[in-house]
C-alpha atoms as a PDB file:
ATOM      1  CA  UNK A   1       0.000   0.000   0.000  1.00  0.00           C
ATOM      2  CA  UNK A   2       1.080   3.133  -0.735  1.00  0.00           C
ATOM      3  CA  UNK A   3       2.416   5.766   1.772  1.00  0.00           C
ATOM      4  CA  UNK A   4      -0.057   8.579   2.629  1.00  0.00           C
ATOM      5  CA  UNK A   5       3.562  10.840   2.571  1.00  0.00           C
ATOM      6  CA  UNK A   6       4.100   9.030  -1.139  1.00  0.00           C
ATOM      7  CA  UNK A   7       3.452  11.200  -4.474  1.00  0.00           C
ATOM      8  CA  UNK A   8       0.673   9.075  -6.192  1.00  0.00           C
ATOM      9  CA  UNK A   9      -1.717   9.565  -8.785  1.00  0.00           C
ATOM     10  CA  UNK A  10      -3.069   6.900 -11.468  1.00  0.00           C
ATOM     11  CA  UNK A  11      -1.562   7.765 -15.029  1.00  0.00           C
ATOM     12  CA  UNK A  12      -2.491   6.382 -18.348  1.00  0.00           C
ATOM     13  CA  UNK A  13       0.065   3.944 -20.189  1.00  0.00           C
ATOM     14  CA  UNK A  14       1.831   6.846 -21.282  1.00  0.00           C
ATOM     15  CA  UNK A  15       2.078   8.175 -18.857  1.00  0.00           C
ATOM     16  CA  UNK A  16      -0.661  11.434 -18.740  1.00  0.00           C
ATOM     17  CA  UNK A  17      -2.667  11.456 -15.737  1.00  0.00           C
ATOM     18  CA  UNK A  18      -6.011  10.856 -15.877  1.00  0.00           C
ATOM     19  CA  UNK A  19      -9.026   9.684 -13.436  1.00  0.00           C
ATOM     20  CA  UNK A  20      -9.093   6.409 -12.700  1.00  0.00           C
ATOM     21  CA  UNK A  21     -12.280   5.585 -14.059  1.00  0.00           C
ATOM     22  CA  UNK A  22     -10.511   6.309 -17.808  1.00  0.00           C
ATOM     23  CA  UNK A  23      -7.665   3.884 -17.342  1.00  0.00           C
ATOM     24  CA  UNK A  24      -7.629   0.308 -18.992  1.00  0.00           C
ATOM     25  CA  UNK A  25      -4.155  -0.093 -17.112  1.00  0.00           C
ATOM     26  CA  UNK A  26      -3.936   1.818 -13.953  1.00  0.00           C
ATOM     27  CA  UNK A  27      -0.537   2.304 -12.511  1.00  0.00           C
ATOM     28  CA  UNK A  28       0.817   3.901  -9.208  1.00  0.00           C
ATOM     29  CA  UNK A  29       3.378   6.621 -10.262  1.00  0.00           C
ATOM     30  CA  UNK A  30       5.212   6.612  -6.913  1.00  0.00           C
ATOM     31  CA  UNK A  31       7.933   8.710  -7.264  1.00  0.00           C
ATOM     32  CA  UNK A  32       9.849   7.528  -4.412  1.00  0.00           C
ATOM     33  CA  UNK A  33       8.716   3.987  -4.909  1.00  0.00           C
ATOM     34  CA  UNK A  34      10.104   3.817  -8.533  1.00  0.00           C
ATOM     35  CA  UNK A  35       6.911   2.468  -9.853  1.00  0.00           C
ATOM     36  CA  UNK A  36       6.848   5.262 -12.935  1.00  0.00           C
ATOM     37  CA  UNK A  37      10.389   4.109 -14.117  1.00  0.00           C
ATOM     38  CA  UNK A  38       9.407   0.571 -13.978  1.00  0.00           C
ATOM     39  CA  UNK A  39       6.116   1.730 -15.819  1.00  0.00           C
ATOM     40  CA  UNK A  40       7.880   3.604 -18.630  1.00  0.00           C
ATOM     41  CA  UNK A  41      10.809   0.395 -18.930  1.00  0.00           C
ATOM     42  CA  UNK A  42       7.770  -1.740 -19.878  1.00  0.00           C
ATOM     43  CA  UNK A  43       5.945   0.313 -22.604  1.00  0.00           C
ATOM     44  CA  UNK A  44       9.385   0.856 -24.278  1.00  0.00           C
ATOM     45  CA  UNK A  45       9.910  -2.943 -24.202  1.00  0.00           C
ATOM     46  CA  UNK A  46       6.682  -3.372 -25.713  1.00  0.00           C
ATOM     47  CA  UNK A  47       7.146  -0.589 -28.155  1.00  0.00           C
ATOM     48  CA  UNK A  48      10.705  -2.558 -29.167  1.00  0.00           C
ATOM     49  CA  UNK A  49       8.955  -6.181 -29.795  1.00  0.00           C
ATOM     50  CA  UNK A  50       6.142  -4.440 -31.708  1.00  0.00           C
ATOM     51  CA  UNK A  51       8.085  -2.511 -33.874  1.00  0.00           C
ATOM     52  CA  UNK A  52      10.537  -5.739 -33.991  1.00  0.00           C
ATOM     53  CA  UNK A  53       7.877  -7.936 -35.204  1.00  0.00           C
ATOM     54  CA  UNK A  54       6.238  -5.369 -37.909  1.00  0.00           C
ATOM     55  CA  UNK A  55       9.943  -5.216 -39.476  1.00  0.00           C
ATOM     56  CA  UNK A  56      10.216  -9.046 -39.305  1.00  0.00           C
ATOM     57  CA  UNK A  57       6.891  -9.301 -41.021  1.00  0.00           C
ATOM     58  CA  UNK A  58       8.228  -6.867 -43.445  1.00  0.00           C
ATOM     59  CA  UNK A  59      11.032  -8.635 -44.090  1.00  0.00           C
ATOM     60  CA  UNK A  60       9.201 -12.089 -44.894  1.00  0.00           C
ATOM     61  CA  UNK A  61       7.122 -10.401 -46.856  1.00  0.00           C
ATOM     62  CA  UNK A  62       9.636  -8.646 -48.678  1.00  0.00           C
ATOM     63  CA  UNK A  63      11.485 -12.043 -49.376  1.00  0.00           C
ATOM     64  CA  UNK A  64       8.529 -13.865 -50.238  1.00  0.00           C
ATOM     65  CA  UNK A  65       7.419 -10.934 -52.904  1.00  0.00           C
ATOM     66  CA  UNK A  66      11.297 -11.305 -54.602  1.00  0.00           C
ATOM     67  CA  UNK A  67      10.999 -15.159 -54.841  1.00  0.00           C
ATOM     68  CA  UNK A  68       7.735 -13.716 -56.550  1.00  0.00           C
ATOM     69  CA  UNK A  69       9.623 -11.737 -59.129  1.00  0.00           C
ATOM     70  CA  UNK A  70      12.004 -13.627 -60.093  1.00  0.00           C
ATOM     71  CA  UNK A  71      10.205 -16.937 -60.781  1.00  0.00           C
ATOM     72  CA  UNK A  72       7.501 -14.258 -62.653  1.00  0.00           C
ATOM     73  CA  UNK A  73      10.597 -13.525 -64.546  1.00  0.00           C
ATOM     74  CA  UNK A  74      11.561 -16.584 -65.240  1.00  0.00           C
ATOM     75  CA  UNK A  75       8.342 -17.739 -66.725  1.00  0.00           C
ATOM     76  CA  UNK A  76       8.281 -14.906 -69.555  1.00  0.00           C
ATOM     77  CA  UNK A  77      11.868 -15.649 -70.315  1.00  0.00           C
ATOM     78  CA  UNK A  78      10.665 -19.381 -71.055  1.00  0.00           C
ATOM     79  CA  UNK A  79       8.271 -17.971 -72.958  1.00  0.00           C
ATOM     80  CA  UNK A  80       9.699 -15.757 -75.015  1.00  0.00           C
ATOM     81  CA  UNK A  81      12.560 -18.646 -75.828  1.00  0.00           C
ATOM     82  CA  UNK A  82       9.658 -20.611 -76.978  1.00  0.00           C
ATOM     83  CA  UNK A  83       8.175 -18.033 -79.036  1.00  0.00           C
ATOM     84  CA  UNK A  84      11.950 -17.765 -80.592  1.00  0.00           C
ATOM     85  CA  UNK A  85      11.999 -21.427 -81.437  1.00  0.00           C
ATOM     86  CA  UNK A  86       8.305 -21.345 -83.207  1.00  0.00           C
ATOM     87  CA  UNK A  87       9.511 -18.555 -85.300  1.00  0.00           C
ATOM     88  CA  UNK A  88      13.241 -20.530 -86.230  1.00  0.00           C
ATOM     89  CA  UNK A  89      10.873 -23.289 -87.190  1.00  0.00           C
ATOM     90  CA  UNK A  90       9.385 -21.593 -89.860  1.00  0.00           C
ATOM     91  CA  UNK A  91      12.298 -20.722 -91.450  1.00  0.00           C
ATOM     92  CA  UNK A  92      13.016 -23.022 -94.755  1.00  0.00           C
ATOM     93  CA  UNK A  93      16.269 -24.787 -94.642  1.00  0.00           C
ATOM     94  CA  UNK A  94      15.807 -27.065 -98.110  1.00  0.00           C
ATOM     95  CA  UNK A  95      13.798 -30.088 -96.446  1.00  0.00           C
ATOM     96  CA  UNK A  96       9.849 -30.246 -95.823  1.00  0.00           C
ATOM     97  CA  UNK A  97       9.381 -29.667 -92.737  1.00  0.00           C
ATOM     98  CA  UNK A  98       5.048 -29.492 -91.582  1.00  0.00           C
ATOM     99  CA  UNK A  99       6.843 -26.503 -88.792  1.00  0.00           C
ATOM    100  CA  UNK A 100       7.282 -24.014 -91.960  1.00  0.00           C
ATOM    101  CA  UNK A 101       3.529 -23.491 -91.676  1.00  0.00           C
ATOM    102  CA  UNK A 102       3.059 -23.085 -87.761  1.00  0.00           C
ATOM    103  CA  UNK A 103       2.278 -18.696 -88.386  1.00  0.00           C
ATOM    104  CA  UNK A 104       0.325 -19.051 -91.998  1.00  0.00           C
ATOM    105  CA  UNK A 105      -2.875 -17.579 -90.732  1.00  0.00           C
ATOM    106  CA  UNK A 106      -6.057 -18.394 -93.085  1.00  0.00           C
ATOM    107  CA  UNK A 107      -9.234 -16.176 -93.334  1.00  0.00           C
ATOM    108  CA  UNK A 108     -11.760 -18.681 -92.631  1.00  0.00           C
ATOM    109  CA  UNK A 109     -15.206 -16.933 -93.090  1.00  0.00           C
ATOM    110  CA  UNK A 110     -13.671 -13.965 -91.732  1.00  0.00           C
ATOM    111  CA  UNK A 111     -11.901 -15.066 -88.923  1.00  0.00           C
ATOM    112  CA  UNK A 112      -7.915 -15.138 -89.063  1.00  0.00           C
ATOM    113  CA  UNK A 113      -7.464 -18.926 -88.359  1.00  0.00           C
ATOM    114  CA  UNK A 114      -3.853 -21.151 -88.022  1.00  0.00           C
ATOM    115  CA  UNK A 115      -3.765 -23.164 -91.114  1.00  0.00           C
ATOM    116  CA  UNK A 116      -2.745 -26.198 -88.871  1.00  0.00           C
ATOM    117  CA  UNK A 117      -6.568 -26.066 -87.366  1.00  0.00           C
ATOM    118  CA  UNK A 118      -7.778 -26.376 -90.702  1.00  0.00           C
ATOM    119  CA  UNK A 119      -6.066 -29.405 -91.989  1.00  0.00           C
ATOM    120  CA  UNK A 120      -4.036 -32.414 -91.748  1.00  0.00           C
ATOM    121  CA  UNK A 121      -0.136 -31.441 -92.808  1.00  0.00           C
ATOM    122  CA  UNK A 122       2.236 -34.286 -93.429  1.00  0.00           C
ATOM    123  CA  UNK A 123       5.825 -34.444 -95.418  1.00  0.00           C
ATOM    124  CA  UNK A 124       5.874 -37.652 -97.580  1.00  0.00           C
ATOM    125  CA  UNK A 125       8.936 -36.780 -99.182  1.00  0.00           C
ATOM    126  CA  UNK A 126      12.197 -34.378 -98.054  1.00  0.00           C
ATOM    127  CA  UNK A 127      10.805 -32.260-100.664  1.00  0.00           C
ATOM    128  CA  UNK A 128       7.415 -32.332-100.548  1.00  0.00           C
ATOM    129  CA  UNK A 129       4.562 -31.117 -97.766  1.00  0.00           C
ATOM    130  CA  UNK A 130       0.923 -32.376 -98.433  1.00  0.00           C
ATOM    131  CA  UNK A 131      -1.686 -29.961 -96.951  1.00  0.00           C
ATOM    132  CA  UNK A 132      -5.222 -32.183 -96.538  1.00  0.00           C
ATOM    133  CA  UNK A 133      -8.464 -29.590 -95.603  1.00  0.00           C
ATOM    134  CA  UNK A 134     -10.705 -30.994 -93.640  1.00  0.00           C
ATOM    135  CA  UNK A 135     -13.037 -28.467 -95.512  1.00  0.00           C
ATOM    136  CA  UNK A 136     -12.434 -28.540 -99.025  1.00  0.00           C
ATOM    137  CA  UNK A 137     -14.100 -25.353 -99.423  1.00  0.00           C
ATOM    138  CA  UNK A 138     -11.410 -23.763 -98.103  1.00  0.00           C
ATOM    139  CA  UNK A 139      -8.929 -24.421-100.133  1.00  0.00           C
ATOM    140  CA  UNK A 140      -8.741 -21.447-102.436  1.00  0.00           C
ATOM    141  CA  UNK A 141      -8.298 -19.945 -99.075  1.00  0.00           C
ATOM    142  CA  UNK A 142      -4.905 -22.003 -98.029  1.00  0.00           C
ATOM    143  CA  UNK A 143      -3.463 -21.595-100.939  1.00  0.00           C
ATOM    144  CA  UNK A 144      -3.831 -17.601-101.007  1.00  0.00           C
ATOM    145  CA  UNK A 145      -2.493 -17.553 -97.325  1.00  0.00           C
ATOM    146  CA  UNK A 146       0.811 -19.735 -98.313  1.00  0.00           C
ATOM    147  CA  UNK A 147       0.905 -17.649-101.872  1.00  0.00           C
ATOM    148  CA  UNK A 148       1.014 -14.256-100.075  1.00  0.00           C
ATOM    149  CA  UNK A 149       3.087 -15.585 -96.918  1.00  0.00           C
ATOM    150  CA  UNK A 150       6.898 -14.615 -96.988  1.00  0.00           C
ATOM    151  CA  UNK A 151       7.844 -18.396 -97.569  1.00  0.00           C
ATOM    152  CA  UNK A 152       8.113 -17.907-101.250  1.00  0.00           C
ATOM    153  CA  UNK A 153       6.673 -21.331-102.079  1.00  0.00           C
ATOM    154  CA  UNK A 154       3.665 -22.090-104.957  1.00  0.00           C
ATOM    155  CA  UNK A 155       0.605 -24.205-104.163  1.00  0.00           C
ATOM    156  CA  UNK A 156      -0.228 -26.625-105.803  1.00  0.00           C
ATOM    157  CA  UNK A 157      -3.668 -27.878-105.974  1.00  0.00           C
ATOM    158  CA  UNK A 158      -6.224 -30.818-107.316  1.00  0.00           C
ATOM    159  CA  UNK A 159      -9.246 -28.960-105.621  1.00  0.00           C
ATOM    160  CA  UNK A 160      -8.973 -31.569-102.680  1.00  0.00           C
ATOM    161  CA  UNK A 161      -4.946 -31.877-101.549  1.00  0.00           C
ATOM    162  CA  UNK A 162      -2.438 -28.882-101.941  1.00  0.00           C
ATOM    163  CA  UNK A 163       1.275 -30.066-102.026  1.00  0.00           C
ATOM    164  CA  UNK A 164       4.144 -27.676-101.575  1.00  0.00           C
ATOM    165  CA  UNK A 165       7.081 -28.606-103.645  1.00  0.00           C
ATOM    166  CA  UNK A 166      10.650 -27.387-101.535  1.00  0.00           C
ATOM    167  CA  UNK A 167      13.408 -26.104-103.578  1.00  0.00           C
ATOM    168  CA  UNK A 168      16.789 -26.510-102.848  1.00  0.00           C
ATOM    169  CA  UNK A 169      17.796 -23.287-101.685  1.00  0.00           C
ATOM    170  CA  UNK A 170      20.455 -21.183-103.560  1.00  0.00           C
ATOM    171  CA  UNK A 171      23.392 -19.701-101.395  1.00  0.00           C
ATOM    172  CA  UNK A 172      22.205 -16.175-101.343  1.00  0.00           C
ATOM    173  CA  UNK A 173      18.927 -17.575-100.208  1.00  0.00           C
ATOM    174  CA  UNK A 174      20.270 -19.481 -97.710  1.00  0.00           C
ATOM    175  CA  UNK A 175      22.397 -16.010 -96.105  1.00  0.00           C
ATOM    176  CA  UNK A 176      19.097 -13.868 -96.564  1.00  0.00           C
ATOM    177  CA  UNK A 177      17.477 -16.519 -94.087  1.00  0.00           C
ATOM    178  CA  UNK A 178      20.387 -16.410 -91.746  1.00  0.00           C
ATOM    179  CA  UNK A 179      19.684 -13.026 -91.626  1.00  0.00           C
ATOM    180  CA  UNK A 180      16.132 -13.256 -91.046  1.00  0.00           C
ATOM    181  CA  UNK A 181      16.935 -15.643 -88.056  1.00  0.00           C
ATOM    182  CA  UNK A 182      19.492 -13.341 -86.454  1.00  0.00           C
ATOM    183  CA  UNK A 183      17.138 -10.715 -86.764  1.00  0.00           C
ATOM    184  CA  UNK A 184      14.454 -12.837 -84.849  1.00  0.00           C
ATOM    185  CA  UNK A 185      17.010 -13.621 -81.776  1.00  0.00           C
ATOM    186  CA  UNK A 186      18.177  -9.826 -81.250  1.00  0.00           C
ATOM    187  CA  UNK A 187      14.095  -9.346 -80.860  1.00  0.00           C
ATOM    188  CA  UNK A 188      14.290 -12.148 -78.256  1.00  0.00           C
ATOM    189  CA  UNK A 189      17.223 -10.251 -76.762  1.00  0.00           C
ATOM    190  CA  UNK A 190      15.366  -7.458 -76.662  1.00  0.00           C
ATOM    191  CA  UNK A 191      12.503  -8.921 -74.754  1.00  0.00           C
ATOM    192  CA  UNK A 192      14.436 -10.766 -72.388  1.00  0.00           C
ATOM    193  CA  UNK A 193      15.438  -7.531 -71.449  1.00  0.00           C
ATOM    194  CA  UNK A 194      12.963  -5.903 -71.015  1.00  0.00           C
ATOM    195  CA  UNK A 195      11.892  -8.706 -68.656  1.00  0.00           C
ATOM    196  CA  UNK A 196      14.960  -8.127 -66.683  1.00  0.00           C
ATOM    197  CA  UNK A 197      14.780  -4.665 -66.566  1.00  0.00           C
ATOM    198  CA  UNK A 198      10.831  -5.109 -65.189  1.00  0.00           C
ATOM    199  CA  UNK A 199      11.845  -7.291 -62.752  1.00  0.00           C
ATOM    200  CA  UNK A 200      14.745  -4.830 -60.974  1.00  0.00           C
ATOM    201  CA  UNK A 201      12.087  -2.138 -61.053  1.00  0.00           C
ATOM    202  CA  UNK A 202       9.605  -4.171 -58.878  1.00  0.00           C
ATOM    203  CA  UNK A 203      13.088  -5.001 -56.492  1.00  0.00           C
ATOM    204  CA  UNK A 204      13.793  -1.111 -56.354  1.00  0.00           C
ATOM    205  CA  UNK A 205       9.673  -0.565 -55.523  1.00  0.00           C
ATOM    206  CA  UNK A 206      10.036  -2.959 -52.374  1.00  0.00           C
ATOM    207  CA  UNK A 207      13.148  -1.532 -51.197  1.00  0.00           C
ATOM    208  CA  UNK A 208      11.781   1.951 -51.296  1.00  0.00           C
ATOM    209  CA  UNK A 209       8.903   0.908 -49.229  1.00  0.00           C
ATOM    210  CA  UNK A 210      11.487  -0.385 -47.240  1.00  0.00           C
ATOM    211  CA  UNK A 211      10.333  -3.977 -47.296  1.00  0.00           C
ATOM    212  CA  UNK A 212      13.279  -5.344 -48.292  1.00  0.00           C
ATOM    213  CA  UNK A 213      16.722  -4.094 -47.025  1.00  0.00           C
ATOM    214  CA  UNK A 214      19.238  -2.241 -49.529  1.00  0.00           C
ATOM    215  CA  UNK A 215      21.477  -5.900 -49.279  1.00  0.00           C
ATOM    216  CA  UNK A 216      18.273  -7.702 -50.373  1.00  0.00           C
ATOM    217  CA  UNK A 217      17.660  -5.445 -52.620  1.00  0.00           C
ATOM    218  CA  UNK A 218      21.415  -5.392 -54.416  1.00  0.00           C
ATOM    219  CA  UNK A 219      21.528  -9.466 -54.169  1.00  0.00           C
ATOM    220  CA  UNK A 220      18.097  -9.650 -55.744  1.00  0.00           C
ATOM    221  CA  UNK A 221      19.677  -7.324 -58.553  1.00  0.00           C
ATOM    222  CA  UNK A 222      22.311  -9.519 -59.086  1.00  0.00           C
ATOM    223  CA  UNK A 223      20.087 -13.095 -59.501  1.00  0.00           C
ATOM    224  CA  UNK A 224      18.414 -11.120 -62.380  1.00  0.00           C
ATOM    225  CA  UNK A 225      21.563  -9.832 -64.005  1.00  0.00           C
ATOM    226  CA  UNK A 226      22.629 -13.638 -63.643  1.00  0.00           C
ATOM    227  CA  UNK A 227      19.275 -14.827 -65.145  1.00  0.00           C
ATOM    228  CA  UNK A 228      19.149 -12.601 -67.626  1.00  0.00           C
ATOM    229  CA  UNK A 229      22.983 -14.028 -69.146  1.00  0.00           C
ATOM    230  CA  UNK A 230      22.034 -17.502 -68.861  1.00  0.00           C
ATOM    231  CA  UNK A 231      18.896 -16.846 -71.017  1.00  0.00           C
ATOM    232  CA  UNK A 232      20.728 -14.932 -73.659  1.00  0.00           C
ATOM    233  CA  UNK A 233      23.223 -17.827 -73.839  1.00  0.00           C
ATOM    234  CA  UNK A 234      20.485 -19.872 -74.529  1.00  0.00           C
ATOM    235  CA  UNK A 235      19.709 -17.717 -76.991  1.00  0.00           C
ATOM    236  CA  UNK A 236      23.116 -17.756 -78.744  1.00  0.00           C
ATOM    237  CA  UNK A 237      22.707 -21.546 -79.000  1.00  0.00           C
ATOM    238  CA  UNK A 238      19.536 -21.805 -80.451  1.00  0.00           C
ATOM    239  CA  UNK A 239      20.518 -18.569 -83.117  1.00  0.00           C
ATOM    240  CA  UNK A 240      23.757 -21.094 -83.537  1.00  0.00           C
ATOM    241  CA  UNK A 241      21.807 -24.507 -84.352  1.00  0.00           C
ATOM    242  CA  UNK A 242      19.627 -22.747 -86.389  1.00  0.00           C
ATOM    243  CA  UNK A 243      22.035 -21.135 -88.559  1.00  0.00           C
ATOM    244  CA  UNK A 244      23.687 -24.393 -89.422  1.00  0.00           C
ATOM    245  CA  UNK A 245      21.184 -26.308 -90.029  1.00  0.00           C
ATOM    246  CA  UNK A 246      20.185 -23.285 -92.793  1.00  0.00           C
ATOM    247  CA  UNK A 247      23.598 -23.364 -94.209  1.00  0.00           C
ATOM    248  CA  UNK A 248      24.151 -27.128 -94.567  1.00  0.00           C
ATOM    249  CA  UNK A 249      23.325 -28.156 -97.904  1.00  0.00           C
END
């Protein structure tokens, strides 16, 4: 109990006094007793562990949201590999190949439509690729998508099958593809970094709002860079392959 002589009043948890019927916490602030320095050691301890665990939290989050990024990254650099290859494939390199017709596009009663939808492709020669509609209406239609397609191949049609005769390619033909395939993996370089340089922004957004720490934020910097090289090598060997395989006669 407290002295009669004692300096006592009941004061809020921080510390203002206030009538006792306002407190959720009363404390005795007895000077001589020490009870308000005991009283003002606790809230800063509990001021410490909240603060501690909203950082923490922040932190989790904040590594959590960069495992985010760069599998997000990741994903469109697959993708855009992928999209490299399909385009490679329909390059001509002197042999029938049914991939030289994966973008011709056919206006199907008015609707853009792959031509591999429409009909059964097979090669039944190295020279030779044999286009089979399942509607035979549309056949004028095939054969004016492949005509005006940059392939530079003529139709060939008995109103029911259209057959695609492959000429062996000259060597200035063969160099003007190369080209056209180089020119396809610098716009996959180009994407990829674009990718990359998406990701870092989103790493620079969480370290501003200071979920992630400047360290966290530099190491996450560096995966990317990293990522970003072993893509474009990937690249380089596809670009590689490809321009063989056009050259070899």
């Amino acid at each position: 109990m407290v002295s009669p002589n004692a300096q006592s009043l009941f004061v809020s948890p921080l510390g203002r006094g206030l009538g006792a019927s306002s407190l959720s916490r009363p404390v005795c602030l007895n000077v001589a007793g020490g009870c308000y320095t005991a009283q003002v050691r606790w809230l800063r301890c509990r001021r410490r562990c909240r603060v501690g665990a909203a950082a923490q939290l922040r932190c989790v989050e904040g590594v959590d949201s960069l495992k985010g990024i760069r599998i997000d990254c990741e994903q469109k650099m697959d993708k855009s590999l992928e999209s490299l290859r399909n385009n490679l494939a329909s390059i001509r390199t002197g042999r029938a190949s049914t991939s030289l017709l994966n973008r011709i596009q056919v206006k199907y009663y008015g609707v853009e439509t792959p031509l591999l939808q429409l009909a059964g492709v097979t090669t039944p020669s190295s020279t030779i690729i044999q286009i089979e509609p399942y509607d035979k209406s549309c056949v004028p239609d095939i054969e004016r998508a492949i005509a005006e397609s940059d392939l530079g191949l003529t139709p060939a049609s008995d109103g029911n099958v259209i057959r695609l005769n492959i000429p062996p390619l000259t060597e200035e033909r063969r160099k003007q593809l190369v080209k056209a395939a180089k020119e396809m993996a610098e716009e996959s370089r180009v994407a990829l970094r674009n990718i990359r340089r998406a990701g870092v922004d989103a790493v620079k957004k969480l370290e501003k709002s200071s979920d992630i720490s400047k360290d966290l934020s530099a190491d996450a910097q560096e995966e990317l860079t990293k990522l970003i090289k072993r893509y474009e090598a990937k690249v380089d060997d596809i670009i590689k392959a490809k321009e063989k395989e056009i050259m070899t006669v």
